[in-house]
Protein backbone atom coordinates (compact mmCIF):
# COMPACT_ATOMS: atom_id res chain seq x y z
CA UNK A 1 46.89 -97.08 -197.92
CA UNK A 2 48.82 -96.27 -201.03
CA UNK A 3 51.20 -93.54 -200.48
CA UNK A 4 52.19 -91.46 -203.13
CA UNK A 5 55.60 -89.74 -203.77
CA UNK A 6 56.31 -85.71 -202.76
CA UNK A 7 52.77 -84.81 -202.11
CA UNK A 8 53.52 -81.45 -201.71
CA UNK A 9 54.29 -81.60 -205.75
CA UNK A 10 51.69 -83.73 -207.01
CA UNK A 11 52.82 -85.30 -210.21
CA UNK A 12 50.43 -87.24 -212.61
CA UNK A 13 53.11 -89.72 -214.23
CA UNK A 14 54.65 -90.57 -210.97
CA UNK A 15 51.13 -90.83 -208.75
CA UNK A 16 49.91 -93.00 -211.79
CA UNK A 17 52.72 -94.92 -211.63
CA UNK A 18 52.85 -95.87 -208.06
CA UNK A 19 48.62 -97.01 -208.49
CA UNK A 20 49.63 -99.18 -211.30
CA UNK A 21 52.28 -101.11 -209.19
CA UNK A 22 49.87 -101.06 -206.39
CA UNK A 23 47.31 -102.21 -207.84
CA UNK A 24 47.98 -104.93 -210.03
CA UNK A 25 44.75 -106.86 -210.01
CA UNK A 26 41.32 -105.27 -209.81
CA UNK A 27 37.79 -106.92 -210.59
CA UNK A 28 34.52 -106.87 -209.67
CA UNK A 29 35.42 -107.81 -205.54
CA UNK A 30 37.58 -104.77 -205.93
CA UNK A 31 36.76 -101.71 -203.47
CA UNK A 32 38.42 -98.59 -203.80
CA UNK A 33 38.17 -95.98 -201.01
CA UNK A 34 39.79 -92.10 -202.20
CA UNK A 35 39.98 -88.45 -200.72
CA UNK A 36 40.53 -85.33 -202.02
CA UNK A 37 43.16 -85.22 -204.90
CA UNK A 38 43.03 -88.95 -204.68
CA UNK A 39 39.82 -89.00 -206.31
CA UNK A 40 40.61 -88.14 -209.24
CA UNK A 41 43.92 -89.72 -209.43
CA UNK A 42 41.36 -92.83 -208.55
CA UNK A 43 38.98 -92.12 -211.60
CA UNK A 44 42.05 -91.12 -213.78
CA UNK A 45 43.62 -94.54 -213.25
CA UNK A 46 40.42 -96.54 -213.71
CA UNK A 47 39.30 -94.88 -216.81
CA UNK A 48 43.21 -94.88 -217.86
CA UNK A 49 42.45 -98.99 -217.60
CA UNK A 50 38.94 -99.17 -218.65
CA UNK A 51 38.03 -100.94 -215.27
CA UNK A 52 34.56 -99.98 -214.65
CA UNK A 53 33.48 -103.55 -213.31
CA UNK A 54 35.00 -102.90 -209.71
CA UNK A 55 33.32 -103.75 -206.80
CA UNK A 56 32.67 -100.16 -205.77
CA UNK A 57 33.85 -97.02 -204.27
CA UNK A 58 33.74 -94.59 -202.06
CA UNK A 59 35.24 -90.95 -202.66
CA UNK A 60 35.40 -88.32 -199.91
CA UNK A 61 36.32 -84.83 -200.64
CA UNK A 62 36.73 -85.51 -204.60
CA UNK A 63 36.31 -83.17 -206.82
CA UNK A 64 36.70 -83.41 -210.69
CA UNK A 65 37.36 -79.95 -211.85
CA UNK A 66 39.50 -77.02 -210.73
CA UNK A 67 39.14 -75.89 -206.93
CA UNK A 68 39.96 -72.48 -207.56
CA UNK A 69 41.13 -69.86 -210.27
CA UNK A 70 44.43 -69.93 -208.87
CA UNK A 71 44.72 -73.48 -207.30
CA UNK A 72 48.69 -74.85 -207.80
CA UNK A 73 46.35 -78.37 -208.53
CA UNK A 74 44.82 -76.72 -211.39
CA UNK A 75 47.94 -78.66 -213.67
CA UNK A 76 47.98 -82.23 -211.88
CA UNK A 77 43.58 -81.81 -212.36
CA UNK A 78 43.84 -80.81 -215.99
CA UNK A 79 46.01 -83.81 -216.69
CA UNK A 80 43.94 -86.26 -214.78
CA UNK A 81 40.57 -85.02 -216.96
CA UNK A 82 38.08 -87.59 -216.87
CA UNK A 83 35.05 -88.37 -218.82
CA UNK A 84 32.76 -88.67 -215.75
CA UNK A 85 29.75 -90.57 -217.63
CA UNK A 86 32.11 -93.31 -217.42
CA UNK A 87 31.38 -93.95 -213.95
CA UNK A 88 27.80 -93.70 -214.23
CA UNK A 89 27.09 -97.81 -214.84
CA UNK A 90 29.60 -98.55 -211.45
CA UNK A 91 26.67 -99.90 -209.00
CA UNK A 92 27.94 -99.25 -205.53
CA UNK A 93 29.41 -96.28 -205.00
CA UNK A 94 29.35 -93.06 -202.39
CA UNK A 95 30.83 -89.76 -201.91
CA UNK A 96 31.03 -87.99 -198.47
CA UNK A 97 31.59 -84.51 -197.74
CA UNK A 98 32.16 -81.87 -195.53
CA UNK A 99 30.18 -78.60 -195.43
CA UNK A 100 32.77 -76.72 -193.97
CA UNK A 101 36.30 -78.11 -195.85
CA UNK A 102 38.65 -75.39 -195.90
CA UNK A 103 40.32 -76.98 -199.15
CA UNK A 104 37.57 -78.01 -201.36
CA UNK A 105 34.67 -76.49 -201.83
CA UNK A 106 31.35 -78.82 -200.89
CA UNK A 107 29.52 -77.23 -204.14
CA UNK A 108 32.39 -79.27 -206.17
CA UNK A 109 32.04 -82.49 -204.27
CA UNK A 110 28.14 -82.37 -204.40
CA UNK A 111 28.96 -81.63 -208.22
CA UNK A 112 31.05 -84.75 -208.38
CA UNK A 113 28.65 -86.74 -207.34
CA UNK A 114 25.61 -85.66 -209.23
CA UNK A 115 28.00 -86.19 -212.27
CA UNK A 116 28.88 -89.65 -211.63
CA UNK A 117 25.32 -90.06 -210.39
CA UNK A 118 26.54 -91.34 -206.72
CA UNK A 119 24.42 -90.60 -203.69
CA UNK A 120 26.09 -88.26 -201.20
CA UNK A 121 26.33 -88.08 -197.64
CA UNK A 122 27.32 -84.54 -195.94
């Protein structure tokens, strides 16, 4: 568990930061397990490093785009853009979701995981 400063105020340097000193090493026996904004802060970091031979990963909640039209995230996602075909040639990888989540919408986690071609389990 990685925990990231002032989560109330999500910021992209400092989250980035802390992943970096966290995770100094990563090859392919390295598993990554994410949720919600920590998907993308996940995807961000990996395509920030170019590390696409990982192990795997599994992403619950994730989303890659903005939750809303007035979201406070809508900053913090914008930053953390990611070219998602760039997680297309990662072999094991999985995204959960929940049909009901009050805070992100299951149409943008199914979405997620079409575009990074990952099987889904609701």
């Amino acid at each position: 568990l990685i925990p990231f400063p002032d989560s109330e105020h999500p910021d992209i340097d400092a989250w980035q930061k802390v992943l970096d000193e966290q995770i100094p090493n990563v090859n392919e026996n390295t598993y990554f397990v994410a949720h919600s904004l920590g998907v993308i802060t996940l995807l961000h970091f990996l395509q920030r490093h170019d590390y696409q031979h990982i192990g795997g990963m599994i992403l619950v909640s994730g989303f890659s785009g903005p939750l809303s039209d007035i979201s406070p995230l809508d900053a913090y996602i914008a930053k953390s853009k990611v070219d998602t075909n760039y997680f297309k040639d990662i072999k094991k990888k999985l995204v959960y979701l929940s049909d009901n989540d009050d805070l992100v919408p299951p149409k943008l986690t199914v979405q997620l995981a079409k575009d990074i071609d990952a099987p889904y389990v609701i």
